[in-house]
Protein backbone atom coordinates (compact mmCIF):
# COMPACT_ATOMS: atom_id res chain seq x y z
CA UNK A 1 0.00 0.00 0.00
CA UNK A 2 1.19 3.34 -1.08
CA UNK A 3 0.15 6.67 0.76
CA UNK A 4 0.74 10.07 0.06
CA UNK A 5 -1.04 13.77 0.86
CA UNK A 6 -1.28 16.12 -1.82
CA UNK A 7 -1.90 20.00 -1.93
CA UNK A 8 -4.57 20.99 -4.93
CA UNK A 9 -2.92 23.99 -6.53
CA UNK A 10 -4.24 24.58 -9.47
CA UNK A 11 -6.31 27.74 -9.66
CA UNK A 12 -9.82 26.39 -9.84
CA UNK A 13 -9.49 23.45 -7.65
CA UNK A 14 -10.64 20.02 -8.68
CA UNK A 15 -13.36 20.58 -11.15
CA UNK A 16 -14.76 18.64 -14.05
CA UNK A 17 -11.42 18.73 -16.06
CA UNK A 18 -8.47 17.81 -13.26
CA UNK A 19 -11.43 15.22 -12.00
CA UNK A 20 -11.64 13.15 -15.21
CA UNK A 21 -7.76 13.64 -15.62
CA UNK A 22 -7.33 11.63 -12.03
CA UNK A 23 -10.29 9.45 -12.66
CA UNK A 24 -8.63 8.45 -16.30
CA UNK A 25 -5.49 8.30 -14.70
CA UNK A 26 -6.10 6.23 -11.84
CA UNK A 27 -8.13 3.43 -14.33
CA UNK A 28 -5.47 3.26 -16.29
CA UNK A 29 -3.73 0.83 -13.33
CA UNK A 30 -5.19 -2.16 -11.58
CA UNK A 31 -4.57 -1.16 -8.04
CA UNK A 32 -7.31 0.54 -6.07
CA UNK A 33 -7.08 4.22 -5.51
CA UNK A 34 -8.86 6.02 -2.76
CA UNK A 35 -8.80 9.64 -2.22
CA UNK A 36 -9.42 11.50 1.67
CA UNK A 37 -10.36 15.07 1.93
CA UNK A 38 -10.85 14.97 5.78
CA UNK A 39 -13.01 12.10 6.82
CA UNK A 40 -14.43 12.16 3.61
CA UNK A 41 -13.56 9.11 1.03
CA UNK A 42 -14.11 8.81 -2.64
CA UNK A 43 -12.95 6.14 -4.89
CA UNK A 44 -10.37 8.06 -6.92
CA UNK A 45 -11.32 6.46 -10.50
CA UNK A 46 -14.84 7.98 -10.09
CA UNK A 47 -15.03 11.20 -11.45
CA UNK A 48 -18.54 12.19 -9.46
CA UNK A 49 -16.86 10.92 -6.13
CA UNK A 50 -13.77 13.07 -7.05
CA UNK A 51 -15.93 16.59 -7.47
CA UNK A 52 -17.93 15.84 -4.22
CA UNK A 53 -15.02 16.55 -2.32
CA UNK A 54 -15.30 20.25 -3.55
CA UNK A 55 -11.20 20.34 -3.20
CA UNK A 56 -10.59 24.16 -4.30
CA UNK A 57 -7.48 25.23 -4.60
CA UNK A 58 -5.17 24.61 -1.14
CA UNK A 59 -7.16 21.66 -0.49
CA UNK A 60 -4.81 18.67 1.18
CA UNK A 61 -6.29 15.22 0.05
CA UNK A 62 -4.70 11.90 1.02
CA UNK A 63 -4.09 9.51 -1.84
CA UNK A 64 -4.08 5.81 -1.05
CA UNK A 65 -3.09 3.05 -3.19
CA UNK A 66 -3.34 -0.79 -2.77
CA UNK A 67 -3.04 -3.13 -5.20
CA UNK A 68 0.06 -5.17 -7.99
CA UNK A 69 0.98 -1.72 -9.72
CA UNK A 70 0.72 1.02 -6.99
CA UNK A 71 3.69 2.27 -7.25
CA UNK A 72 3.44 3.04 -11.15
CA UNK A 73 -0.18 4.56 -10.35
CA UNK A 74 1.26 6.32 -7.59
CA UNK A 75 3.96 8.09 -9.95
CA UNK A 76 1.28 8.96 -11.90
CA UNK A 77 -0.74 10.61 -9.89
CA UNK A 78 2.20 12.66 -8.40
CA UNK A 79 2.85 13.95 -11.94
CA UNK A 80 -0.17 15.18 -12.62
CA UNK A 81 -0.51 16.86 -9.10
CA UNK A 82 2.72 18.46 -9.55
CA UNK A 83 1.44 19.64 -13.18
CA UNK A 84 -0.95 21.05 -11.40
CA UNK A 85 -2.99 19.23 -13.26
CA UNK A 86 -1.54 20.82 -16.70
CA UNK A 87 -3.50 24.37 -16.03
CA UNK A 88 -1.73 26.53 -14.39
């Protein structure tokens, strides 16, 4: 299991666009992601469960990944979070 926290900084948060980029992202890989925004938890290759979390922009979310490739999903996922999310 891989675990890592995550600051949103792209301008508008994650909306409909950096959503589906996770959500795309994260299916693209077997293991399971899961993505905390408190106590809140969303299955991170959902893009509806990823914009209920409302995470604007300084939002820390906890990503956390089980499963045969989690590493490779997890290097993903960093990439685009420190692409902020290609927008900015």
């Amino acid at each position: 299991m891989r675990e890592k926290t995550f600051t949103i900084n792209n301008k508008l948060g994650l909306h409909a666009r950096p959503a589906a980029l996770l959500a795309q992202t994260a299916c693209r890989h077997k293991a399971s992601v899961k993505i905390f925004k408190g106590d809140v938890e969303v299955n991170g290759k959902s893009v509806m469960g990823l914009m209920m979390l409302a995470a604007g922009q300084g939002t820390r979310v906890r990503v956390v990944i089980d499963g045969e490739d989690e590493q490779q999903s997890m290097e993903a996922i960093e990439k685009l979070f420190s692409r902020k999310f290609d927008e900015d």
